[in-house]
PDB file of N, CA and C in Angstrom:
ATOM      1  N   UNK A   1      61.247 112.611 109.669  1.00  0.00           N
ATOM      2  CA  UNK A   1      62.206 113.018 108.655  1.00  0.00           C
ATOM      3  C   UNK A   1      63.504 112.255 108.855  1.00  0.00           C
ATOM      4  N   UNK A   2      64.299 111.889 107.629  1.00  0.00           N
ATOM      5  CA  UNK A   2      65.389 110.725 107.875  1.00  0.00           C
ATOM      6  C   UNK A   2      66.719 112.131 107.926  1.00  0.00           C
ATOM      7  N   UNK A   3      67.471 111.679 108.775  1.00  0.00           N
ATOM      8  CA  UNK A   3      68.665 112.109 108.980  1.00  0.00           C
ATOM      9  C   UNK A   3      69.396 111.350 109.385  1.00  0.00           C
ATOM     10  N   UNK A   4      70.970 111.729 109.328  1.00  0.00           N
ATOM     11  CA  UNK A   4      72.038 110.767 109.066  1.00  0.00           C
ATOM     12  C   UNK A   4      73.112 112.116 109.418  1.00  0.00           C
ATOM     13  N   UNK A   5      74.038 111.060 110.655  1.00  0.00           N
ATOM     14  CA  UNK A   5      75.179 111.879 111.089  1.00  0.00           C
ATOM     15  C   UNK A   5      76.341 111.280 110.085  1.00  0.00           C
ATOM     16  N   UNK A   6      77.081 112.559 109.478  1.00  0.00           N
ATOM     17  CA  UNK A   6      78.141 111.878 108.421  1.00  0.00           C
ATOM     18  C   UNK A   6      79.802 112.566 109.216  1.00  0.00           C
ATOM     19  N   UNK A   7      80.510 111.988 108.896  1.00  0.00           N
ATOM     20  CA  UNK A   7      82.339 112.540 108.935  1.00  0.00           C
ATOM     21  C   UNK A   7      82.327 113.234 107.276  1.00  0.00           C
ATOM     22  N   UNK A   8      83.201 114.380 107.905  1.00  0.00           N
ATOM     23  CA  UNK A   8      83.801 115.461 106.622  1.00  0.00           C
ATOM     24  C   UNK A   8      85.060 116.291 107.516  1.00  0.00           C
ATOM     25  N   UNK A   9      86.016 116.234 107.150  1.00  0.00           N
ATOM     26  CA  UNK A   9      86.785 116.803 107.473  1.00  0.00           C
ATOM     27  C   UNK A   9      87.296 116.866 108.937  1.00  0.00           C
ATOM     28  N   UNK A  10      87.273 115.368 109.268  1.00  0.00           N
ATOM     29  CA  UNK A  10      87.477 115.220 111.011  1.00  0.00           C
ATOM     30  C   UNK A  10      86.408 115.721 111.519  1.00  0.00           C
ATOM     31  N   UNK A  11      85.390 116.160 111.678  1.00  0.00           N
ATOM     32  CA  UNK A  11      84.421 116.505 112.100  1.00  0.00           C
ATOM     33  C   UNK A  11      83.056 115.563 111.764  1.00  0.00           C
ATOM     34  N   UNK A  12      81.746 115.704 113.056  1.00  0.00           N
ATOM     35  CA  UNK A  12      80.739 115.140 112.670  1.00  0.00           C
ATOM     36  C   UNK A  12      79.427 115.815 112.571  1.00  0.00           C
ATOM     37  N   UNK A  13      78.488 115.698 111.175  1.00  0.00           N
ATOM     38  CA  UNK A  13      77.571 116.908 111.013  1.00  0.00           C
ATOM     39  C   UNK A  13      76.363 116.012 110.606  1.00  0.00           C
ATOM     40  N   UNK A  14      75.223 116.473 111.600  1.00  0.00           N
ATOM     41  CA  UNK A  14      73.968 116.162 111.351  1.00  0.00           C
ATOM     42  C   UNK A  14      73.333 116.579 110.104  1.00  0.00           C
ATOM     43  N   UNK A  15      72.954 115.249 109.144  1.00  0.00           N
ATOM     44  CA  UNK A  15      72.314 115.975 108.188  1.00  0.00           C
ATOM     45  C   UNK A  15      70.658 115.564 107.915  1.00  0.00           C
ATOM     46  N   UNK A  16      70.098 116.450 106.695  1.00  0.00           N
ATOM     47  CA  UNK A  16      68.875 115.812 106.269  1.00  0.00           C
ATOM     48  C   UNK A  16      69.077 116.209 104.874  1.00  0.00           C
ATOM     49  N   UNK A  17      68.010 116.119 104.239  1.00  0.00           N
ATOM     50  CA  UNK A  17      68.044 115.979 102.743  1.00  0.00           C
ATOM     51  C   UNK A  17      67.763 117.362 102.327  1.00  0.00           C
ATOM     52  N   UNK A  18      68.152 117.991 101.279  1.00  0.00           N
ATOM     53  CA  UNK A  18      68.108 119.475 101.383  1.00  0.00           C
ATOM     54  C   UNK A  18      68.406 120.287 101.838  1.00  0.00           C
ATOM     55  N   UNK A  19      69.580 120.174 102.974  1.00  0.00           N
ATOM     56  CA  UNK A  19      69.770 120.917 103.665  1.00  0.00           C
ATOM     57  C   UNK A  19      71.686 121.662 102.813  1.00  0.00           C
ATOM     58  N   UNK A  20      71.809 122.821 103.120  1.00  0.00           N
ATOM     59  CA  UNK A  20      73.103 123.246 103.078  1.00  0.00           C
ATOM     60  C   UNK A  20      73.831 123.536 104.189  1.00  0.00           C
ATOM     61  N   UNK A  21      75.095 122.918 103.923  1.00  0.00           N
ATOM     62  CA  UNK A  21      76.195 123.337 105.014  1.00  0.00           C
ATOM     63  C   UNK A  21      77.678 123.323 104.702  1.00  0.00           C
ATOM     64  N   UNK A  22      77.844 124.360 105.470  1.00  0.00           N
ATOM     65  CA  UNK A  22      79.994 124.158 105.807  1.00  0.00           C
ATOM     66  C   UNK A  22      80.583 123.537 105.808  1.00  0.00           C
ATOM     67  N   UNK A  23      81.527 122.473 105.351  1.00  0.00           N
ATOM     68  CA  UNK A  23      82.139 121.798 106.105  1.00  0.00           C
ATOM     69  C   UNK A  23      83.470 122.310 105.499  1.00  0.00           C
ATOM     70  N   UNK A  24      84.792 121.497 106.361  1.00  0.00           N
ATOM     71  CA  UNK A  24      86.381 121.552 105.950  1.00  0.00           C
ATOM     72  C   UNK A  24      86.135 121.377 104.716  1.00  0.00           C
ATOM     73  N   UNK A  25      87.465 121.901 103.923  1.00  0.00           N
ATOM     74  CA  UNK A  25      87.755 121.418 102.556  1.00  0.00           C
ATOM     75  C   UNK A  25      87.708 120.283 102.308  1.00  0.00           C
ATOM     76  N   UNK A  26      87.172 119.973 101.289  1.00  0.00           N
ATOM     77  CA  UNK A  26      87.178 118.672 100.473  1.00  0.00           C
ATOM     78  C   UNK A  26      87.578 119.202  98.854  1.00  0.00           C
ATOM     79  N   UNK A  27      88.313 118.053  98.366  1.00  0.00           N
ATOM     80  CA  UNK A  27      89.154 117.800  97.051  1.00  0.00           C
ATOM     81  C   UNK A  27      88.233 117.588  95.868  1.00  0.00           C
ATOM     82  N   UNK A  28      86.743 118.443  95.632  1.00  0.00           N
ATOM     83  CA  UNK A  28      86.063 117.767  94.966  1.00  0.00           C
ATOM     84  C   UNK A  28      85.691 119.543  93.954  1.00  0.00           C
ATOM     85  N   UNK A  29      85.669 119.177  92.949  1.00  0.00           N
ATOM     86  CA  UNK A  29      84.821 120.780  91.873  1.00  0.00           C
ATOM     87  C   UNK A  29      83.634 120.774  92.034  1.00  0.00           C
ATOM     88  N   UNK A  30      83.541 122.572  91.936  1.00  0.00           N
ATOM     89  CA  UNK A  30      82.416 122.829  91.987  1.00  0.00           C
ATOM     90  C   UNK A  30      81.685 122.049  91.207  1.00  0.00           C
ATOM     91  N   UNK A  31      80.335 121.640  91.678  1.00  0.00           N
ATOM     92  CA  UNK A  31      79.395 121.310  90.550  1.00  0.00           C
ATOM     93  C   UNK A  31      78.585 119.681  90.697  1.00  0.00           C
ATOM     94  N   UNK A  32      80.384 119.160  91.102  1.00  0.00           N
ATOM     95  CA  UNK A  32      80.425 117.713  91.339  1.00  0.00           C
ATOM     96  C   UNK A  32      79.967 117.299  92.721  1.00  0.00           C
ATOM     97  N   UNK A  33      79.497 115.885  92.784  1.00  0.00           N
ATOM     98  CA  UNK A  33      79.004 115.399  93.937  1.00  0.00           C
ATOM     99  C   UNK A  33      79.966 114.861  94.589  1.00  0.00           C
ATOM    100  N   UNK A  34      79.638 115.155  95.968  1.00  0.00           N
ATOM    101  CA  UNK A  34      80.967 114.544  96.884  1.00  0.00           C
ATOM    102  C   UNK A  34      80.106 112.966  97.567  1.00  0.00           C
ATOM    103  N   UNK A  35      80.837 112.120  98.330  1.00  0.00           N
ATOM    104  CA  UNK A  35      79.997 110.512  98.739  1.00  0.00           C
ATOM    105  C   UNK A  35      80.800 110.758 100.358  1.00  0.00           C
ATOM    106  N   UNK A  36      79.927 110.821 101.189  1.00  0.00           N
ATOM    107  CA  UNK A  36      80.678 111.142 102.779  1.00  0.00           C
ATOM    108  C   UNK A  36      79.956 109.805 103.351  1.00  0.00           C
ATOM    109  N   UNK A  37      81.099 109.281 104.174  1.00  0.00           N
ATOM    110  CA  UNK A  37      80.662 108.147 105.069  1.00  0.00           C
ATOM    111  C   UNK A  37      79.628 108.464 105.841  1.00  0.00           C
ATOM    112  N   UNK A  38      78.702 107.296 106.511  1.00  0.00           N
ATOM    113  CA  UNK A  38      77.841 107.498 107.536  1.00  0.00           C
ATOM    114  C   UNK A  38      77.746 106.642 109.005  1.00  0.00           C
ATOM    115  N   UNK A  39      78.307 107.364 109.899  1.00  0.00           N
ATOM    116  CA  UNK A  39      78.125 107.200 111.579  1.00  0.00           C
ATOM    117  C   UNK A  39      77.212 106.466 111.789  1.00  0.00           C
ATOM    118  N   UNK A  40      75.923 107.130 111.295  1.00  0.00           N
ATOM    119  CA  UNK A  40      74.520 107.118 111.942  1.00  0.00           C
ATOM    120  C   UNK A  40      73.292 107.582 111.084  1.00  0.00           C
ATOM    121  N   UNK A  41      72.358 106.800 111.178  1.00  0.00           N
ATOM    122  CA  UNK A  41      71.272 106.721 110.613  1.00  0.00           C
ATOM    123  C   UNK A  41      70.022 106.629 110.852  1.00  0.00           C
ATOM    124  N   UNK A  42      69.259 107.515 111.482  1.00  0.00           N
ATOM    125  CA  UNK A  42      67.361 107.036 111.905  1.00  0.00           C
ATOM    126  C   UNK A  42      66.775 108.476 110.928  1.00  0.00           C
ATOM    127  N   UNK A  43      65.470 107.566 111.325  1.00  0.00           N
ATOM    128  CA  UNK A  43      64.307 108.089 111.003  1.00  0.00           C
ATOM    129  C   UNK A  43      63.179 107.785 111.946  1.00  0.00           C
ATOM    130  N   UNK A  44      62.655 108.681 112.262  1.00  0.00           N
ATOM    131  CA  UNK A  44      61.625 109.170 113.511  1.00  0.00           C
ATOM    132  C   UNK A  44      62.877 108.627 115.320  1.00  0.00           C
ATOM    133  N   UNK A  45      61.637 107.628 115.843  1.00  0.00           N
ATOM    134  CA  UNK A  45      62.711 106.728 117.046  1.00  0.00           C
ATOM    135  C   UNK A  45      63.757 105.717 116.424  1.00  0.00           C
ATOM    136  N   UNK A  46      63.608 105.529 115.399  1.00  0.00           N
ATOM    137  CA  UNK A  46      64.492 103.922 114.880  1.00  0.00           C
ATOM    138  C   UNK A  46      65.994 105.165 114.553  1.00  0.00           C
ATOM    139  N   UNK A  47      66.873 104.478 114.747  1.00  0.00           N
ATOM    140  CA  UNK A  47      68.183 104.841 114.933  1.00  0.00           C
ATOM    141  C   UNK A  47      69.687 103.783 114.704  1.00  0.00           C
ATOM    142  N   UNK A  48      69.928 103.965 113.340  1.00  0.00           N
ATOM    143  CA  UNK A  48      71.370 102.739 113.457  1.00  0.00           C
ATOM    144  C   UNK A  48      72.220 103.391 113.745  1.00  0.00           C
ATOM    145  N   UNK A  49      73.457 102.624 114.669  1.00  0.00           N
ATOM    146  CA  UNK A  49      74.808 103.516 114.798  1.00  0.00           C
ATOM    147  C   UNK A  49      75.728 102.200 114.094  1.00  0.00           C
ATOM    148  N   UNK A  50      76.727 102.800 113.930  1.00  0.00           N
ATOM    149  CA  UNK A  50      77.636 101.792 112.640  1.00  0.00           C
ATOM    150  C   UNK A  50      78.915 102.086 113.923  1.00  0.00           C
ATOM    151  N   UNK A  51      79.634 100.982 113.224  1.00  0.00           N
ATOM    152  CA  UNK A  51      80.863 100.406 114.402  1.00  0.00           C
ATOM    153  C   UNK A  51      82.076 100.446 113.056  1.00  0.00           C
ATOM    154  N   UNK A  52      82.683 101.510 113.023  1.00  0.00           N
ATOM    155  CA  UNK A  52      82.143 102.800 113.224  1.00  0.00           C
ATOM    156  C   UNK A  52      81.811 103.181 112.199  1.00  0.00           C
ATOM    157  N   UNK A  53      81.382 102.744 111.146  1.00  0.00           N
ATOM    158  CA  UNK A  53      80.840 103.077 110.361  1.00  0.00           C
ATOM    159  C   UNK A  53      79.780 102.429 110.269  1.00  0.00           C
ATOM    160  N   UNK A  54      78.253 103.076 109.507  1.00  0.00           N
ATOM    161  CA  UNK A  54      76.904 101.999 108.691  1.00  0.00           C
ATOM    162  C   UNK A  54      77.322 101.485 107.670  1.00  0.00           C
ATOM    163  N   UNK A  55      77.608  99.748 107.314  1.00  0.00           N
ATOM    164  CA  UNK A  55      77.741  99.358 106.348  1.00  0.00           C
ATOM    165  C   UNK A  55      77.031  99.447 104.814  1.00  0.00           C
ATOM    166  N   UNK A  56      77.664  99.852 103.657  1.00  0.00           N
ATOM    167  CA  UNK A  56      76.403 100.473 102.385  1.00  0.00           C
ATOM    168  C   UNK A  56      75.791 101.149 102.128  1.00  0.00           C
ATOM    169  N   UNK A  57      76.347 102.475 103.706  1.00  0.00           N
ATOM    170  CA  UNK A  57      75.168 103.885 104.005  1.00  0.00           C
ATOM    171  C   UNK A  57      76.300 104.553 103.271  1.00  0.00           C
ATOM    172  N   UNK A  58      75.570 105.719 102.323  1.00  0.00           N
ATOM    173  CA  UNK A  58      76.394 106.945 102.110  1.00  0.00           C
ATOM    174  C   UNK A  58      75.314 107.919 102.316  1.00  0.00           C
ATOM    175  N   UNK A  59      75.896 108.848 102.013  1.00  0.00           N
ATOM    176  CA  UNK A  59      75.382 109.984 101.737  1.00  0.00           C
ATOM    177  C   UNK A  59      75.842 111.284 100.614  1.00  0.00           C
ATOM    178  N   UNK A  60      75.323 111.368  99.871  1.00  0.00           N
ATOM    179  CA  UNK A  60      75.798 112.053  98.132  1.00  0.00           C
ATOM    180  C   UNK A  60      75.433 113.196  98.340  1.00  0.00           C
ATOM    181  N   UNK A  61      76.273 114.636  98.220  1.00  0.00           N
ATOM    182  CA  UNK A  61      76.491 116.003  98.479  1.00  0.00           C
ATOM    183  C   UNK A  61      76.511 116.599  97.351  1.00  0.00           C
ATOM    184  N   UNK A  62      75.933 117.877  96.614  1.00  0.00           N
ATOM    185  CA  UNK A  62      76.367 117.794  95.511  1.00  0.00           C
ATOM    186  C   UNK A  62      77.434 119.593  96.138  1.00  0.00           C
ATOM    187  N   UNK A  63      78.829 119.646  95.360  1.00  0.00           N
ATOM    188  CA  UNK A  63      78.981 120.827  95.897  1.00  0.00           C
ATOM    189  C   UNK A  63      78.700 122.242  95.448  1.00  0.00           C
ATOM    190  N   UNK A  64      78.769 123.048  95.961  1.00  0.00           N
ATOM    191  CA  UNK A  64      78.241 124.466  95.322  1.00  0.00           C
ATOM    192  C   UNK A  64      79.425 125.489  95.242  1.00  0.00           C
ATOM    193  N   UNK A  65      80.013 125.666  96.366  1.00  0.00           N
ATOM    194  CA  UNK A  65      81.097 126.480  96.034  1.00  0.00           C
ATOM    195  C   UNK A  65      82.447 126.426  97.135  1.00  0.00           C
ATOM    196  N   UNK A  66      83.635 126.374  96.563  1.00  0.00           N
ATOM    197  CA  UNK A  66      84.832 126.408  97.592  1.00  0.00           C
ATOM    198  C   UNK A  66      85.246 127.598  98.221  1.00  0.00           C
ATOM    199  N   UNK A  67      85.230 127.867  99.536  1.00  0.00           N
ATOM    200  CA  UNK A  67      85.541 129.654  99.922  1.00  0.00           C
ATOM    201  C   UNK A  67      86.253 129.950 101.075  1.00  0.00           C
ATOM    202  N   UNK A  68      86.716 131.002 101.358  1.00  0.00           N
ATOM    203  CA  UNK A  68      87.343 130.929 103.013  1.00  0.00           C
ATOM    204  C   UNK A  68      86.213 131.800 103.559  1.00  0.00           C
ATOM    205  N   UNK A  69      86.232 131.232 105.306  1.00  0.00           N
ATOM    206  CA  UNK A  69      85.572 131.814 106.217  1.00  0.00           C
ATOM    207  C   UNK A  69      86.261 133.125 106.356  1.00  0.00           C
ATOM    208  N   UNK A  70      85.171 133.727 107.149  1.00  0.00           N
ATOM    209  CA  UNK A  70      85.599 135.222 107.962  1.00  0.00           C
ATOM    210  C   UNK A  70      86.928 134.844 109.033  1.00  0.00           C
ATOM    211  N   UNK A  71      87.693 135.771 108.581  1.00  0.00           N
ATOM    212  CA  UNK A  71      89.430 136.194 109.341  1.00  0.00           C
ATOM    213  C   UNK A  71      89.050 135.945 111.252  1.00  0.00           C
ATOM    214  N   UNK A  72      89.833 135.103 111.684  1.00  0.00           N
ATOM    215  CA  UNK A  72      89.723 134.644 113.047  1.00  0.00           C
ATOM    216  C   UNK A  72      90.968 135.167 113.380  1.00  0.00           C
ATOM    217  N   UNK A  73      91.001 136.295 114.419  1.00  0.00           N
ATOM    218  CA  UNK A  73      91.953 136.983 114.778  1.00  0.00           C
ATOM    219  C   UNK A  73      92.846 136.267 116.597  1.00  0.00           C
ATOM    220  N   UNK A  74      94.369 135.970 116.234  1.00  0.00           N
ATOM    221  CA  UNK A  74      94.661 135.159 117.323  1.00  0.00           C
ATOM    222  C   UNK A  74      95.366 136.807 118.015  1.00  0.00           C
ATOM    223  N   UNK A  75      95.293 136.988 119.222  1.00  0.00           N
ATOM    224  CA  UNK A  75      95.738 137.463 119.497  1.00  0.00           C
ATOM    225  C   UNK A  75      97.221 137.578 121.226  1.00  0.00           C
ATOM    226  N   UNK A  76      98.025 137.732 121.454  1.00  0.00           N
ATOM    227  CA  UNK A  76      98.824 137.279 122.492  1.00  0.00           C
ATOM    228  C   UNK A  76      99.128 138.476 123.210  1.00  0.00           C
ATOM    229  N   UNK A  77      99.030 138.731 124.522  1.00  0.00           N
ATOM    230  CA  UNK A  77      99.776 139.725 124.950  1.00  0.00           C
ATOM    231  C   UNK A  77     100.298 139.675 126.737  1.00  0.00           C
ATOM    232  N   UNK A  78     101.288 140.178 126.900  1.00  0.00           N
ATOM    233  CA  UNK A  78     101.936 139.999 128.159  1.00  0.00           C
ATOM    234  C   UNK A  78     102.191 141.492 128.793  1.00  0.00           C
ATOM    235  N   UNK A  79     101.482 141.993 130.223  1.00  0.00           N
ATOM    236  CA  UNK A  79     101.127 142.590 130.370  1.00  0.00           C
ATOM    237  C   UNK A  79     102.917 143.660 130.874  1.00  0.00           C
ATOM    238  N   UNK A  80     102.983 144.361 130.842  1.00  0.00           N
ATOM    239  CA  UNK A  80     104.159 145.727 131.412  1.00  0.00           C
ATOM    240  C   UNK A  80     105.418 145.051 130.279  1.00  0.00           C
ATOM    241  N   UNK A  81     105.339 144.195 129.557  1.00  0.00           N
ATOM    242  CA  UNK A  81     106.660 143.509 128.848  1.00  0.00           C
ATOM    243  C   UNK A  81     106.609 143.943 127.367  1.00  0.00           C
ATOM    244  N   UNK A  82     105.613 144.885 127.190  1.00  0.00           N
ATOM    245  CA  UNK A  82     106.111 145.474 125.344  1.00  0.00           C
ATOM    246  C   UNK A  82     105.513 144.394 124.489  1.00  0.00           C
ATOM    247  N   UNK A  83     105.231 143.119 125.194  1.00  0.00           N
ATOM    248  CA  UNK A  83     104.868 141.968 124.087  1.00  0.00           C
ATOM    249  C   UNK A  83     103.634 141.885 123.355  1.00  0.00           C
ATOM    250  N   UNK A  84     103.106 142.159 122.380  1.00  0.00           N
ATOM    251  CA  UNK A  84     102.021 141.717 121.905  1.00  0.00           C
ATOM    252  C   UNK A  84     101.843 141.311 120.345  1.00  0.00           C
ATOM    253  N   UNK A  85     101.403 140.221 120.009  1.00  0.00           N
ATOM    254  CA  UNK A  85     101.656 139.718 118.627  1.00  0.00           C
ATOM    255  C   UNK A  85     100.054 139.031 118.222  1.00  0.00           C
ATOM    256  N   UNK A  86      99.529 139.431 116.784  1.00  0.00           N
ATOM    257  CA  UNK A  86      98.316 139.503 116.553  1.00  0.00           C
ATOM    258  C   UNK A  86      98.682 138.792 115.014  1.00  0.00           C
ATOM    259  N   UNK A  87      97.705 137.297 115.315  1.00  0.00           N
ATOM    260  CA  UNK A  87      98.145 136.514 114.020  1.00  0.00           C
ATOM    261  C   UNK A  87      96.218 136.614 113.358  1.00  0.00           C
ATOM    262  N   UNK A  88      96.211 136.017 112.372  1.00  0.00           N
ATOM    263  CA  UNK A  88      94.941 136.226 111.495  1.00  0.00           C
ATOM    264  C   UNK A  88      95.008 134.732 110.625  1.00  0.00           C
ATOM    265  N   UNK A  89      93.744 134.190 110.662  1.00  0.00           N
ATOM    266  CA  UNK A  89      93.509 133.180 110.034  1.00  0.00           C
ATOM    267  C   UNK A  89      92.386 132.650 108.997  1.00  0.00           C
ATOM    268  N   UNK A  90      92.419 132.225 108.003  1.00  0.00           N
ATOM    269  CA  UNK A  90      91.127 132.006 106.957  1.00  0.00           C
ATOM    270  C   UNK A  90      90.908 131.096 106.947  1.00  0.00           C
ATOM    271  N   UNK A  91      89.873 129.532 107.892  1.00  0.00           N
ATOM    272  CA  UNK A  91      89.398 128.460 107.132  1.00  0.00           C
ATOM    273  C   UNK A  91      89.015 128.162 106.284  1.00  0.00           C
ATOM    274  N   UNK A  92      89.472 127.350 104.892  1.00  0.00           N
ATOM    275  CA  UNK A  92      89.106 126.817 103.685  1.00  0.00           C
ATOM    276  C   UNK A  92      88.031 126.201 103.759  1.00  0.00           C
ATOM    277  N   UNK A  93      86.508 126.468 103.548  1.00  0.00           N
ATOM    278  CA  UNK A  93      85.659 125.472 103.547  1.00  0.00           C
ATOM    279  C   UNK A  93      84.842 125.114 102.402  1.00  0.00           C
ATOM    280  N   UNK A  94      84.132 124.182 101.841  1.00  0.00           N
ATOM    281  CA  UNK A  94      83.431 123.686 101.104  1.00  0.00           C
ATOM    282  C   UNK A  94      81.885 123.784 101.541  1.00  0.00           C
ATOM    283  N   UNK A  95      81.159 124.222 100.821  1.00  0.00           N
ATOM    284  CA  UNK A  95      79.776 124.823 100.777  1.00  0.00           C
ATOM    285  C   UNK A  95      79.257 123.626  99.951  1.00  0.00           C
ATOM    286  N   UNK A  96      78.135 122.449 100.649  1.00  0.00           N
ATOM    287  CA  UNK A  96      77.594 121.619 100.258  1.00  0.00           C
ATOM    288  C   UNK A  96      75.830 121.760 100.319  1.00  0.00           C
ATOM    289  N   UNK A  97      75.769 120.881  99.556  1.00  0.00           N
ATOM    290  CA  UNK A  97      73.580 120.858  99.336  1.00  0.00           C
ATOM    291  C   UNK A  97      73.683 119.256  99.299  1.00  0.00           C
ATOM    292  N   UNK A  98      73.117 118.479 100.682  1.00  0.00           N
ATOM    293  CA  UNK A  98      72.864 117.257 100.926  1.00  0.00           C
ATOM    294  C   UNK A  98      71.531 116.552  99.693  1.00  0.00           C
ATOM    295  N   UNK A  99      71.819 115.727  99.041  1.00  0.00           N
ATOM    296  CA  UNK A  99      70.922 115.617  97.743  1.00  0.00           C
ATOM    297  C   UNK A  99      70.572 114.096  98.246  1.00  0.00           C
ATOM    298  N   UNK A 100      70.718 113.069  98.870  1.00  0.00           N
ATOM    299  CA  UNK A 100      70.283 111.876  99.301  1.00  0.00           C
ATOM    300  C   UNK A 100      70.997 110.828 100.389  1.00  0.00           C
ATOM    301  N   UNK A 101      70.181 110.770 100.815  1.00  0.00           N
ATOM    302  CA  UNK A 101      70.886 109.472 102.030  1.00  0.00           C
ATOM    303  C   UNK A 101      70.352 108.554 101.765  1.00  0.00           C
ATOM    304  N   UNK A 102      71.554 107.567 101.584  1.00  0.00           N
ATOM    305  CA  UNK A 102      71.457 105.997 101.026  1.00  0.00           C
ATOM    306  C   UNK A 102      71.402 105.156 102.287  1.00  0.00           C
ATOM    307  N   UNK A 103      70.339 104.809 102.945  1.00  0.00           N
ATOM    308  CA  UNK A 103      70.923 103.754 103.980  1.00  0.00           C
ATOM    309  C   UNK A 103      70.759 102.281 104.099  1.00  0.00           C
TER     310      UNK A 103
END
């Protein structure tokens, strides 16, 4: 099966064809296809790595929906000193369906 490691959002995510995943926000509408660079590229043992990118490789996403993750609770506290302060956070992420790898 061909898979291809792509960049999205400072991050690097193993993909294959059909598959759905998370990534950071991206600037793209629902509906529309997003084009993410590609790292890396095999199928079965054969394996290209790109410096640092594969030249002419993409990979075409189509997106499904923009949403925030579940609330990540920061929490601080200092023990006999009264101190404790509890912050809360929502990652913006983009919900993708990998539709072809061009390599």
């Amino acid at each position: 099966m061909a898979y291809a490691i792509i960049k999205a959002g400072g991050k690097q995510h193993k993909v294959t064809v059909g598959e759905k995943l998370d990534v950071t926000k991206i600037e793209v509408n629902e509906g529309e296809n997003a084009t993410f660079e590609v790292l890396a590229h095999g199928e079965g043992e054969s394996l290209v790595v790109g410096t640092p990118v594969v030249e002419g490789a993409s990979v075409i996403a189509k997106v499904l929906r923009q949403f925030k993750a579940e609330k990540v609770l920061s929490f601080k506290f200092k023990r006999r000193k009264g101190y404790h302060r509890t912050r809360g956070h929502r990652q913006l992420l983009t919900q993708v369906e990998i539709l072809s790898i061009n390599a």
